[in-house]
N, C-alpha and C. Protein backbone atom coordinates (compact mmCIF):
# COMPACT_ATOMS: atom_id res chain seq x y z
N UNK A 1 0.84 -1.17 0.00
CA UNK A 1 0.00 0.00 0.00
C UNK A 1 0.89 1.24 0.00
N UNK A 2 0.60 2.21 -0.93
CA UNK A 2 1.21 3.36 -0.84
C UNK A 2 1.02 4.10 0.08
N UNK A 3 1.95 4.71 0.89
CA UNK A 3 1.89 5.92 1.86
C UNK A 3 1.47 7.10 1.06
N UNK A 4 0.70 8.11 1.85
CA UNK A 4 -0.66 9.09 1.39
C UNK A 4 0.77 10.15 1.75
N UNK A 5 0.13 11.20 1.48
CA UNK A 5 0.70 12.77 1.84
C UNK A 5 0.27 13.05 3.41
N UNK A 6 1.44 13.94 4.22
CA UNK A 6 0.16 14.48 5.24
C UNK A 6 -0.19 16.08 4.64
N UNK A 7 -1.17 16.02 5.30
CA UNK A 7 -1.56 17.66 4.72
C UNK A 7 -1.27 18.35 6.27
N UNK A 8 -1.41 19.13 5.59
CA UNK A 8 -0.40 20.82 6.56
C UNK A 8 -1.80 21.79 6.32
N UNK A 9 -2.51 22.45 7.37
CA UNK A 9 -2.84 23.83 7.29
C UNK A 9 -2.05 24.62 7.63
N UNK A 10 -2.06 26.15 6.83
CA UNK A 10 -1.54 27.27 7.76
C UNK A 10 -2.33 28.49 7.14
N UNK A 11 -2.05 29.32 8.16
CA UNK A 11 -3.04 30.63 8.01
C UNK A 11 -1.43 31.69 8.08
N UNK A 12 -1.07 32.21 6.71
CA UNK A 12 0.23 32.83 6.29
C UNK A 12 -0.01 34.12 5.97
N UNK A 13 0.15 34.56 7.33
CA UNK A 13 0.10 36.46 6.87
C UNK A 13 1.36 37.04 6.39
N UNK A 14 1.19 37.88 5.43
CA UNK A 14 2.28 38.32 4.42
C UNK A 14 2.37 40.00 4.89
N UNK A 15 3.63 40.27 5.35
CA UNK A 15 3.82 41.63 5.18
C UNK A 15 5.27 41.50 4.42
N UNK A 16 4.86 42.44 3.42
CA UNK A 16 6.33 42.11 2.31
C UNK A 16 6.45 44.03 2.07
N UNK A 17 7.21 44.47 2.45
CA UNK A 17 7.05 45.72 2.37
C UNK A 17 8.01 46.10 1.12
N UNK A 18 8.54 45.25 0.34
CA UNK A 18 9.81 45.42 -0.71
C UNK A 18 8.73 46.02 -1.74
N UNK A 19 7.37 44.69 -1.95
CA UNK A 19 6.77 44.31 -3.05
C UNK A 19 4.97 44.94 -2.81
N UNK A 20 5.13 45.75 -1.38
CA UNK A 20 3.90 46.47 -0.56
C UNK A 20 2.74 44.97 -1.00
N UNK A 21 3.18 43.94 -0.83
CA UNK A 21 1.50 42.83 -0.34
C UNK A 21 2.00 42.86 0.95
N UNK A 22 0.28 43.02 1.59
CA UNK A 22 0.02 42.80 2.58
C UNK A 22 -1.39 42.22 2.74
N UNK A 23 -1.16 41.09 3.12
CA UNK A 23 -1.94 39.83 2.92
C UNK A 23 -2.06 38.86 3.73
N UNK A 24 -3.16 37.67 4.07
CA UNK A 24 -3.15 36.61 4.73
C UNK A 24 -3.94 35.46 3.88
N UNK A 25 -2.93 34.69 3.66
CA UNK A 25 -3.07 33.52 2.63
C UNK A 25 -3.33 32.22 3.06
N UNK A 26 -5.14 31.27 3.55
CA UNK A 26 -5.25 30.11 3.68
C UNK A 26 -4.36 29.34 2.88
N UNK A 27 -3.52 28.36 3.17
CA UNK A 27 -3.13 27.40 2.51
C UNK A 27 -3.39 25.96 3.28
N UNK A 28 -3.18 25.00 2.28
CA UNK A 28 -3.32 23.50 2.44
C UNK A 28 -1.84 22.86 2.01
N UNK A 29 -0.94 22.24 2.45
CA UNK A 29 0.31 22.16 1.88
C UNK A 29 0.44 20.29 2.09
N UNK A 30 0.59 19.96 1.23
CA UNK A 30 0.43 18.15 1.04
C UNK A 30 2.00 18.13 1.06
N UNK A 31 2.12 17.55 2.46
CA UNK A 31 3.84 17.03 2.16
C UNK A 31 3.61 15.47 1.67
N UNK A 32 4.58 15.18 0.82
CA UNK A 32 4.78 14.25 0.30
C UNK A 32 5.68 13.08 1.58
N UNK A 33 5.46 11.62 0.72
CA UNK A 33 6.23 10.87 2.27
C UNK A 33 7.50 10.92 2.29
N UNK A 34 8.27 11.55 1.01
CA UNK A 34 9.56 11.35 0.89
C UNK A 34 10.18 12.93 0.66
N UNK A 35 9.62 13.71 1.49
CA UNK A 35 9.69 15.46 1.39
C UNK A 35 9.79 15.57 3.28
N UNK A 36 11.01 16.68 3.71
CA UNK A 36 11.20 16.03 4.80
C UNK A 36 10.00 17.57 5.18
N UNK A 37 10.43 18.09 6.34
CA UNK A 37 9.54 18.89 6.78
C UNK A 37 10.18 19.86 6.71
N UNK A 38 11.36 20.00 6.45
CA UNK A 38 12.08 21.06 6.06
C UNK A 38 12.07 21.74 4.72
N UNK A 39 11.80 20.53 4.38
CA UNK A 39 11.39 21.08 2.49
C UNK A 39 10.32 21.96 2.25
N UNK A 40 9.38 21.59 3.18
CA UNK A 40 7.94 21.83 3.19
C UNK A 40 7.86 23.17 3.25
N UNK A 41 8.93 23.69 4.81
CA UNK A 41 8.43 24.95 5.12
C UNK A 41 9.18 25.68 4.36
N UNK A 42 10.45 25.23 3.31
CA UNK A 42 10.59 26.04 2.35
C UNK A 42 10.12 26.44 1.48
N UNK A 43 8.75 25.61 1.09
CA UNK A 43 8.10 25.56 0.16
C UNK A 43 7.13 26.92 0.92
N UNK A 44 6.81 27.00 2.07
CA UNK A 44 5.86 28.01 2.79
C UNK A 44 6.40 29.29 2.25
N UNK A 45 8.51 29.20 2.65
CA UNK A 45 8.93 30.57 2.55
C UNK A 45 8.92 31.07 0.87
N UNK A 46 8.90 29.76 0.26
CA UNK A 46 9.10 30.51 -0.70
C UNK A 46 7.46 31.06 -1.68
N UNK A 47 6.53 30.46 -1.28
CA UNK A 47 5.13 31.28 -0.79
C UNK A 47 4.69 32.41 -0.82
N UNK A 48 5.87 32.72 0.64
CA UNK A 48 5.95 33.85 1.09
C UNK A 48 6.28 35.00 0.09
N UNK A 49 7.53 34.81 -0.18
CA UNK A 49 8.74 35.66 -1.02
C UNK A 49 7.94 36.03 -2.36
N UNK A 50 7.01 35.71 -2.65
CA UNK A 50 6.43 36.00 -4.03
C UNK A 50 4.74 35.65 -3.98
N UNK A 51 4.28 36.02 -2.70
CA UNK A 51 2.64 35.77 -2.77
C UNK A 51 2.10 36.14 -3.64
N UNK A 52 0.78 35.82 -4.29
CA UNK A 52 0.13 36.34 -4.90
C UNK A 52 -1.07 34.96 -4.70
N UNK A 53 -1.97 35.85 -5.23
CA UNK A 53 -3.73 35.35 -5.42
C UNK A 53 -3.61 33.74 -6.03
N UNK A 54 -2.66 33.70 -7.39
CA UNK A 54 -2.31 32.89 -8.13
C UNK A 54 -1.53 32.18 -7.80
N UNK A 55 -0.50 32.48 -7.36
CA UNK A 55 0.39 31.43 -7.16
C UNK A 55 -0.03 30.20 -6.16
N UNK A 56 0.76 28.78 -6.71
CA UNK A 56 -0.09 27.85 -6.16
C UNK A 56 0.86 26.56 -6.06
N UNK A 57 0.20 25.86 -4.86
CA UNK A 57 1.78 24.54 -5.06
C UNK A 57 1.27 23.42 -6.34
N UNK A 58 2.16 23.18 -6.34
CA UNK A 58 2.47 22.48 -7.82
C UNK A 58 2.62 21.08 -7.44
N UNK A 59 2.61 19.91 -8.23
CA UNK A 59 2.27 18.34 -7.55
C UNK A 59 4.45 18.05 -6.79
N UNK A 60 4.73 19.26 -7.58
CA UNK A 60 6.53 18.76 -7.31
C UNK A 60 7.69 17.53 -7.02
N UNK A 61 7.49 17.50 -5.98
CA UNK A 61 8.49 16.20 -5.66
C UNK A 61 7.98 15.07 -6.32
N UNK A 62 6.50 14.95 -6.63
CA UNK A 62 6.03 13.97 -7.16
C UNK A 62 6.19 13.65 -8.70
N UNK A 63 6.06 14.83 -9.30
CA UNK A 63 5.88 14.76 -10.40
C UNK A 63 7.01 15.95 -11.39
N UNK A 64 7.38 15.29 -12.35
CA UNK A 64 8.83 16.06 -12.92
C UNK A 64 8.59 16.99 -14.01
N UNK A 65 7.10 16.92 -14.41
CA UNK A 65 6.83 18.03 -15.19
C UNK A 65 6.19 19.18 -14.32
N UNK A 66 5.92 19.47 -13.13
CA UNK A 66 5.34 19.95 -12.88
C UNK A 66 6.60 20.84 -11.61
N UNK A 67 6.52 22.50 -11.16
CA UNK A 67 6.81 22.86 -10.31
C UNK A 67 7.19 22.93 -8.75
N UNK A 68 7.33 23.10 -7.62
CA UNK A 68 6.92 23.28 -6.70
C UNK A 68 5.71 24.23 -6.31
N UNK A 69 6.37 25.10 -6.61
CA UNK A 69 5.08 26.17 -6.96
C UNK A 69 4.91 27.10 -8.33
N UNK A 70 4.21 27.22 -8.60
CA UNK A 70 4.28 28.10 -9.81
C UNK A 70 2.52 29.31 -9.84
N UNK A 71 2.78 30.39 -10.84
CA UNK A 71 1.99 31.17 -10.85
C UNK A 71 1.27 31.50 -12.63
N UNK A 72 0.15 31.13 -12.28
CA UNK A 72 -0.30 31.13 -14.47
C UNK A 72 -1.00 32.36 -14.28
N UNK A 73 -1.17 33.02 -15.90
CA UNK A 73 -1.95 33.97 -15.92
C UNK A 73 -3.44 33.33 -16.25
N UNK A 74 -3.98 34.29 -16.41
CA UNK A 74 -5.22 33.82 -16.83
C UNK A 74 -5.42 33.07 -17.97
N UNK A 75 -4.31 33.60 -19.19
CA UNK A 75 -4.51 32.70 -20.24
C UNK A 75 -3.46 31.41 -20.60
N UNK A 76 -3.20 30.83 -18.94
CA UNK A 76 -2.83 29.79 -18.71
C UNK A 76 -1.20 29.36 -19.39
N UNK A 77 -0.44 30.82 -19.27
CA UNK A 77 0.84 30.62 -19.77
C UNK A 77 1.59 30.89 -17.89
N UNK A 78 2.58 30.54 -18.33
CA UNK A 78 3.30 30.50 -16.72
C UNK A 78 3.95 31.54 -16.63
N UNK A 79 3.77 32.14 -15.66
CA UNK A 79 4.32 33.55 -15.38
C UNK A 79 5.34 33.23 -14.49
N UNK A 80 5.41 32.58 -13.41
CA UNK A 80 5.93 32.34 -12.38
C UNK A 80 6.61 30.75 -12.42
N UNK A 81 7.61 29.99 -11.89
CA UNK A 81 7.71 28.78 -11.94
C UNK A 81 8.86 28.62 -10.46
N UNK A 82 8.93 27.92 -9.43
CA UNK A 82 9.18 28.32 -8.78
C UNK A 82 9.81 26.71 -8.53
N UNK A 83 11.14 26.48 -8.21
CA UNK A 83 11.47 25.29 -7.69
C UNK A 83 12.83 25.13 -6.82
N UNK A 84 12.76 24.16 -5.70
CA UNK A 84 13.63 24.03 -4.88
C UNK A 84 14.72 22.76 -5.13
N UNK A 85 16.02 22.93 -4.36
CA UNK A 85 17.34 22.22 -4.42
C UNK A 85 17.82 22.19 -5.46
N UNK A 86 18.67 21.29 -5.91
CA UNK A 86 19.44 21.46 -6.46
C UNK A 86 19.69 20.60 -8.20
N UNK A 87 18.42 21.06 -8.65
CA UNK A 87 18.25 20.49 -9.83
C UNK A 87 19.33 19.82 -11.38
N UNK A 88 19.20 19.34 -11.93
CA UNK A 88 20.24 19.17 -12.92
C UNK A 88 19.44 20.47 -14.33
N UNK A 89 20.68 20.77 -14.88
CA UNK A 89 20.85 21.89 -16.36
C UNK A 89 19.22 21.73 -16.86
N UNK A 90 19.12 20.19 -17.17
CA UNK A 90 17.82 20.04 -18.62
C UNK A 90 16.51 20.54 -17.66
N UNK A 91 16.62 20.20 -16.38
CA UNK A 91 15.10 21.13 -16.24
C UNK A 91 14.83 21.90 -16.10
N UNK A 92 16.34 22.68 -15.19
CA UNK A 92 16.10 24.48 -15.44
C UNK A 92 15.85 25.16 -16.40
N UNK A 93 16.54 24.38 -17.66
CA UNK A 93 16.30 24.66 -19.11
C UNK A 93 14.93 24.52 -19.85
N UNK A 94 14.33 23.50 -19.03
CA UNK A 94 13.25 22.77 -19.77
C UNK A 94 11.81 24.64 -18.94
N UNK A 95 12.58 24.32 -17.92
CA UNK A 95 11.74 25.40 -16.97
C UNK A 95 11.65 27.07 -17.63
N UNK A 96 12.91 27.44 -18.05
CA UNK A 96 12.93 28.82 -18.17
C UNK A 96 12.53 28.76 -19.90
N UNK A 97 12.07 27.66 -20.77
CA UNK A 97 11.52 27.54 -21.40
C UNK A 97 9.92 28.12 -21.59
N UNK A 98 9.37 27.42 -20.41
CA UNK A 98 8.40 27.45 -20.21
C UNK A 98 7.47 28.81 -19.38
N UNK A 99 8.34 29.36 -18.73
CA UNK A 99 7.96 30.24 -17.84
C UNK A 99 8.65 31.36 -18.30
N UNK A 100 7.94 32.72 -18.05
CA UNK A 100 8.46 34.24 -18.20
C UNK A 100 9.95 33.95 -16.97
N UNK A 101 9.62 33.60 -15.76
CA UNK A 101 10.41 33.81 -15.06
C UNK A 101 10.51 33.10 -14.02
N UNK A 102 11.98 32.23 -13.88
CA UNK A 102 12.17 30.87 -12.76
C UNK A 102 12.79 31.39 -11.57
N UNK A 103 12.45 30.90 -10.69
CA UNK A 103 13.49 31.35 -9.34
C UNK A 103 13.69 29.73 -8.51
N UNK A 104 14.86 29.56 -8.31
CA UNK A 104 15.18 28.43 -7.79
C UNK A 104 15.90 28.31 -6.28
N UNK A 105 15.44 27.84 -5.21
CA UNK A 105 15.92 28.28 -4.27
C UNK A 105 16.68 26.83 -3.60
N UNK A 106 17.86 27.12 -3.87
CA UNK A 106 19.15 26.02 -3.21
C UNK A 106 19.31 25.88 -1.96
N UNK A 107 19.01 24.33 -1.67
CA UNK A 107 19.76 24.69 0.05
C UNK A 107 20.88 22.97 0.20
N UNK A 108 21.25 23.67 1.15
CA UNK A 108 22.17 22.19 1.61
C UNK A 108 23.41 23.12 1.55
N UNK A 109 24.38 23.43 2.38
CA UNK A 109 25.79 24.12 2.81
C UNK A 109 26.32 23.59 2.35
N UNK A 110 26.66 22.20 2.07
CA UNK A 110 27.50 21.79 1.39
C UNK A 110 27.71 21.12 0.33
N UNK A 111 26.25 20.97 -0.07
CA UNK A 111 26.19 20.31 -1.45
C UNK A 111 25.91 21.40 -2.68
N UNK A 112 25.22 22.65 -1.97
CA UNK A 112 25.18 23.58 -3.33
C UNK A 112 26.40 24.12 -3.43
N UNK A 113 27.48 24.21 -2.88
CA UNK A 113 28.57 25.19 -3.73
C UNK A 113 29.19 23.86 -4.81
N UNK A 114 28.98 22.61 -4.27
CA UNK A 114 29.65 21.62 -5.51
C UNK A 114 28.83 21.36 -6.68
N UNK A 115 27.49 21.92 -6.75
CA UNK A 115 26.56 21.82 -7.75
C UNK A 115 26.55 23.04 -8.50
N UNK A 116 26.76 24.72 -7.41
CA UNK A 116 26.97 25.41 -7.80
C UNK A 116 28.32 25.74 -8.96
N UNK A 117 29.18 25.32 -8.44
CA UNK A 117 30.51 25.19 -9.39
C UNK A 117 30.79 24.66 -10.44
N UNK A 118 29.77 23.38 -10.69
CA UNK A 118 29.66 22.80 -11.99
C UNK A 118 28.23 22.88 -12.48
N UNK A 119 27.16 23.99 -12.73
CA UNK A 119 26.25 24.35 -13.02
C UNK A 119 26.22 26.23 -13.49
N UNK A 120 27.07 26.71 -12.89
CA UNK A 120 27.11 27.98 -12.64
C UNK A 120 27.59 28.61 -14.31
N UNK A 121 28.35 28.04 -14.91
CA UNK A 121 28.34 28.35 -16.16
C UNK A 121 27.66 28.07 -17.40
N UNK A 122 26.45 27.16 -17.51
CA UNK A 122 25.38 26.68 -17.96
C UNK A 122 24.32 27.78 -17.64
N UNK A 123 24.44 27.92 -16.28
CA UNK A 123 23.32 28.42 -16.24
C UNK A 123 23.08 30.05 -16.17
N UNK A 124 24.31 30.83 -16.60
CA UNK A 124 24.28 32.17 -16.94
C UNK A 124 23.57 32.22 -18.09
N UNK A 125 23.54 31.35 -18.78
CA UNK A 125 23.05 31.81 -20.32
C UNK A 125 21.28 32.16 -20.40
N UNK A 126 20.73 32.06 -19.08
CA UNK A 126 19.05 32.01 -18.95
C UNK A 126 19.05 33.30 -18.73
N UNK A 127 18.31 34.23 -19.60
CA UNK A 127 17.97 35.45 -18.66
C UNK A 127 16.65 35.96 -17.61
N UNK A 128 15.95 34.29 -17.55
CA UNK A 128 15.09 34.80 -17.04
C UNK A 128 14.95 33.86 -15.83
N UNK A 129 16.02 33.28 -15.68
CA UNK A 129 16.59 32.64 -14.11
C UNK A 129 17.71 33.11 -12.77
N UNK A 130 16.57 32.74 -11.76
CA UNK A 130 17.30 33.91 -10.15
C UNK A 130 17.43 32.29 -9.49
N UNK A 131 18.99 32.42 -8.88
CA UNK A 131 19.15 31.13 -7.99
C UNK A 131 19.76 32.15 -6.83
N UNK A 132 18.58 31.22 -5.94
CA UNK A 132 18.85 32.03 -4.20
C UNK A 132 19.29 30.96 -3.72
N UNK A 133 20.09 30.74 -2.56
CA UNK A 133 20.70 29.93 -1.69
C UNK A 133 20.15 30.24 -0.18
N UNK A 134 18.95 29.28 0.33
CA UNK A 134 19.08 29.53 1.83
C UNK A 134 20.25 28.74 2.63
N UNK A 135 20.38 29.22 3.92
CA UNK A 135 21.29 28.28 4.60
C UNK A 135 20.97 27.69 5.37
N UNK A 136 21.50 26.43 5.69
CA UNK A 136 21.45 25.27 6.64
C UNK A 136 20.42 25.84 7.79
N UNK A 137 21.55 26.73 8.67
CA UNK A 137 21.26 27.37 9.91
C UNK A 137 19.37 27.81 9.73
N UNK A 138 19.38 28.67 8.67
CA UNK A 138 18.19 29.36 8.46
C UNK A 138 16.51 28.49 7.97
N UNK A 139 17.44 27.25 7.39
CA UNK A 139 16.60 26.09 7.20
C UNK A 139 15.81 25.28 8.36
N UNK A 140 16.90 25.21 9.51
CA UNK A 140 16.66 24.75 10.76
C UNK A 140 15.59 25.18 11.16
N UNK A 141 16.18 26.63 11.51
CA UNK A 141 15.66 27.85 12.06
C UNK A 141 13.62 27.69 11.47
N UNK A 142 13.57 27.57 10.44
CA UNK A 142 12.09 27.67 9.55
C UNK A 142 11.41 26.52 9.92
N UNK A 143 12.38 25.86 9.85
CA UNK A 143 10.92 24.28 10.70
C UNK A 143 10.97 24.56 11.79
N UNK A 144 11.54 24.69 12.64
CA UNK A 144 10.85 25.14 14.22
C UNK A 144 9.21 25.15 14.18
N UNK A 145 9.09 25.86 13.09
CA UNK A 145 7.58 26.61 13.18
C UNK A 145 6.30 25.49 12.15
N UNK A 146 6.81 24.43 12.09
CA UNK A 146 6.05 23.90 11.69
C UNK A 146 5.30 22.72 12.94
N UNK A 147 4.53 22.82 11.97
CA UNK A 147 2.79 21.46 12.67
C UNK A 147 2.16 21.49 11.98
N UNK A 148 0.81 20.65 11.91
CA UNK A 148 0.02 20.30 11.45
C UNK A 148 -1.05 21.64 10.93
N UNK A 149 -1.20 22.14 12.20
CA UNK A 149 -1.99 23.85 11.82
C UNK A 149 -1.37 25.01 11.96
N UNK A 150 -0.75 25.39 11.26
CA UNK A 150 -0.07 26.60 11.25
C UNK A 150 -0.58 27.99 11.12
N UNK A 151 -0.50 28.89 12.36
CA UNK A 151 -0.50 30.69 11.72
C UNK A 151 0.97 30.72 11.98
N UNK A 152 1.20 31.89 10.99
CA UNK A 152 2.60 32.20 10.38
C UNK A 152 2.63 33.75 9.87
N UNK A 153 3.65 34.22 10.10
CA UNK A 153 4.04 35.75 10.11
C UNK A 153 4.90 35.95 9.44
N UNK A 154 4.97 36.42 8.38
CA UNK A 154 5.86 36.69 7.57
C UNK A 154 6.26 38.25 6.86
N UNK A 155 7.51 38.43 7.28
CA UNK A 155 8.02 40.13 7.26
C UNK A 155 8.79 40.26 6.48
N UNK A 156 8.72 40.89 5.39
CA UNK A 156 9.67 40.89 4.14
C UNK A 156 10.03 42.34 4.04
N UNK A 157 11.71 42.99 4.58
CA UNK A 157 11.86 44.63 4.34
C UNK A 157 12.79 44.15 4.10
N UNK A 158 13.89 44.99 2.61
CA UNK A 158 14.78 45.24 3.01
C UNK A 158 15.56 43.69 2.41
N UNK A 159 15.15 42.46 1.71
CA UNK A 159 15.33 41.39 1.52
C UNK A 159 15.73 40.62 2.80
N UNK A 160 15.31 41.15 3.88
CA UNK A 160 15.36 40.60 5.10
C UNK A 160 14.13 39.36 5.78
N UNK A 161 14.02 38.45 5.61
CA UNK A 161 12.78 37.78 5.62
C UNK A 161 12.85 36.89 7.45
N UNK A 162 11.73 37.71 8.25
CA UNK A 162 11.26 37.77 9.62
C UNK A 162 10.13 36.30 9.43
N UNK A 163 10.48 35.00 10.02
CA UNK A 163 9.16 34.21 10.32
C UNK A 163 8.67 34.16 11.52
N UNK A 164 7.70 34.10 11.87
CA UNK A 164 7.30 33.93 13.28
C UNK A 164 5.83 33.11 13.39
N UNK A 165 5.80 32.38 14.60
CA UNK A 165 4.69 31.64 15.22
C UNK A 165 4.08 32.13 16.29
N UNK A 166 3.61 31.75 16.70
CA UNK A 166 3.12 32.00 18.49
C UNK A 166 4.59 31.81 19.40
N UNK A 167 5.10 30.43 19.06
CA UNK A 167 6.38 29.68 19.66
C UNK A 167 7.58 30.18 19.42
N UNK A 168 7.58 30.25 18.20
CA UNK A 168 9.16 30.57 17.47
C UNK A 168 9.10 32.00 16.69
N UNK A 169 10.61 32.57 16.23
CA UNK A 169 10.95 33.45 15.39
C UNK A 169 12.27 32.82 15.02
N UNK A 170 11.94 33.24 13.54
CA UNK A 170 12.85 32.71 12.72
C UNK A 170 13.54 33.85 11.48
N UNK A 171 14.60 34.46 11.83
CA UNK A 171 15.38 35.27 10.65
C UNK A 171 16.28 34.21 9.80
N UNK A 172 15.62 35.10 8.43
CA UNK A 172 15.82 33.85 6.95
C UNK A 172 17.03 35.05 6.48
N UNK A 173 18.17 33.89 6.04
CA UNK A 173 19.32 34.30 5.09
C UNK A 173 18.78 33.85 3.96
N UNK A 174 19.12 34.71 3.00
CA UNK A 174 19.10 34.42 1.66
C UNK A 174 20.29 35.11 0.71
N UNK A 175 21.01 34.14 -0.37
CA UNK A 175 22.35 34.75 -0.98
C UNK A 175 21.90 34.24 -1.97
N UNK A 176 21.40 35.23 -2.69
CA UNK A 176 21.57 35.91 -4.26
C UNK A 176 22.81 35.17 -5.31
N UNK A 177 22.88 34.06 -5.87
CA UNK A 177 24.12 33.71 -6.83
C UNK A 177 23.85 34.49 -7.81
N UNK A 178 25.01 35.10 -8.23
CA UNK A 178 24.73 36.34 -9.56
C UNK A 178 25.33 35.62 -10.42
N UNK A 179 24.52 35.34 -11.44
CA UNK A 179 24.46 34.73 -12.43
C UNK A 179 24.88 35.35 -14.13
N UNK A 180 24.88 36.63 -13.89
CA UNK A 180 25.43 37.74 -14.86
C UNK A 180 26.65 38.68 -14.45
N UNK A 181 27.09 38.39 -15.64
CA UNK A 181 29.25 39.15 -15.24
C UNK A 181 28.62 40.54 -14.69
């Protein structure tokens, strides 16, 4: 018998003062059985970092055509495409194909600078791809705040990204790989 997803509520208030949303976003978040919980709440932050009405989780870990999260317009072209770790060339490629604009957010301290180093020149040639790197520490730091029902606070000034619970607070690093000389 196959193991099911668990599902995740959270109630994700958005203050993003870079991008002025200010918002509180029901979500339902299906972790997968082989998605740890850390993945998950990256999947929350990265949610966060680019809310909108549209944007929406994507079947991901499960499925290889499809996003983590991504955002369509109305006339069902992809505006947004949004995916985590540390992917190989053909799908970033296959991705920034498909989408106006990819953002990929790397984590693992020590496995993205060796992916970074042999990817990093491939992947200048996209102009419509942003690879962010969270860190370990800050990864930690973001599941703290997970459970089953989540409210969640989220403070975006300044590319400074504030999480908070009832329980926890969590300050998110994020490093920008510049991808253009």
């Amino acid at each position: 018998m196959a193991l099911k997803s668990t599902i995740y509520k959270a109630k994700l208030n958005v203050t993003d003062m870079d991008r002025h949303v200010y918002q509180e976003f029901p979500l339902t978040i299906a972790c997968h059985p082989s998605e740890t919980e850390l993945r998950m709440m990256l999947r929350v932050l990265a949610f966060a970092m680019h809310a909108d009405a549209r944007l929406e989780f994507g079947r991901g870990i499960s499925t290889d055509n499809e996003p983590d999260l991504w955002q369509k317009s109305l006339t069902d072209d992809i505006e947004l495409w949004i995916d985590l770790g540390a992917p190989d060339e053909s799908r970033i490629r296959k991705a920034c194909g498909r989408a106006h604009r990819v953002v990929l957010y790397a984590y693992g301290d020590r496995s993205v600078p060796v992916w970074w180093s042999k990817q990093e020149a491939a992947l200048k040639r996209f102009d419509n791809l942003r690879v962010v790197q969270i860190s370990d520490d800050s990864l930690k730091a973001l599941s703290t705040l997970a459970s089953s029902n989540m409210s969640l606070q989220s403070v975006i000034e300044e590319g400074q990204i504030i999480f908070s619970s009832a329980e926890h607070d969590a300050l998110i690093e994020l490093e920008l790989k510049v991808l253009k000389p």
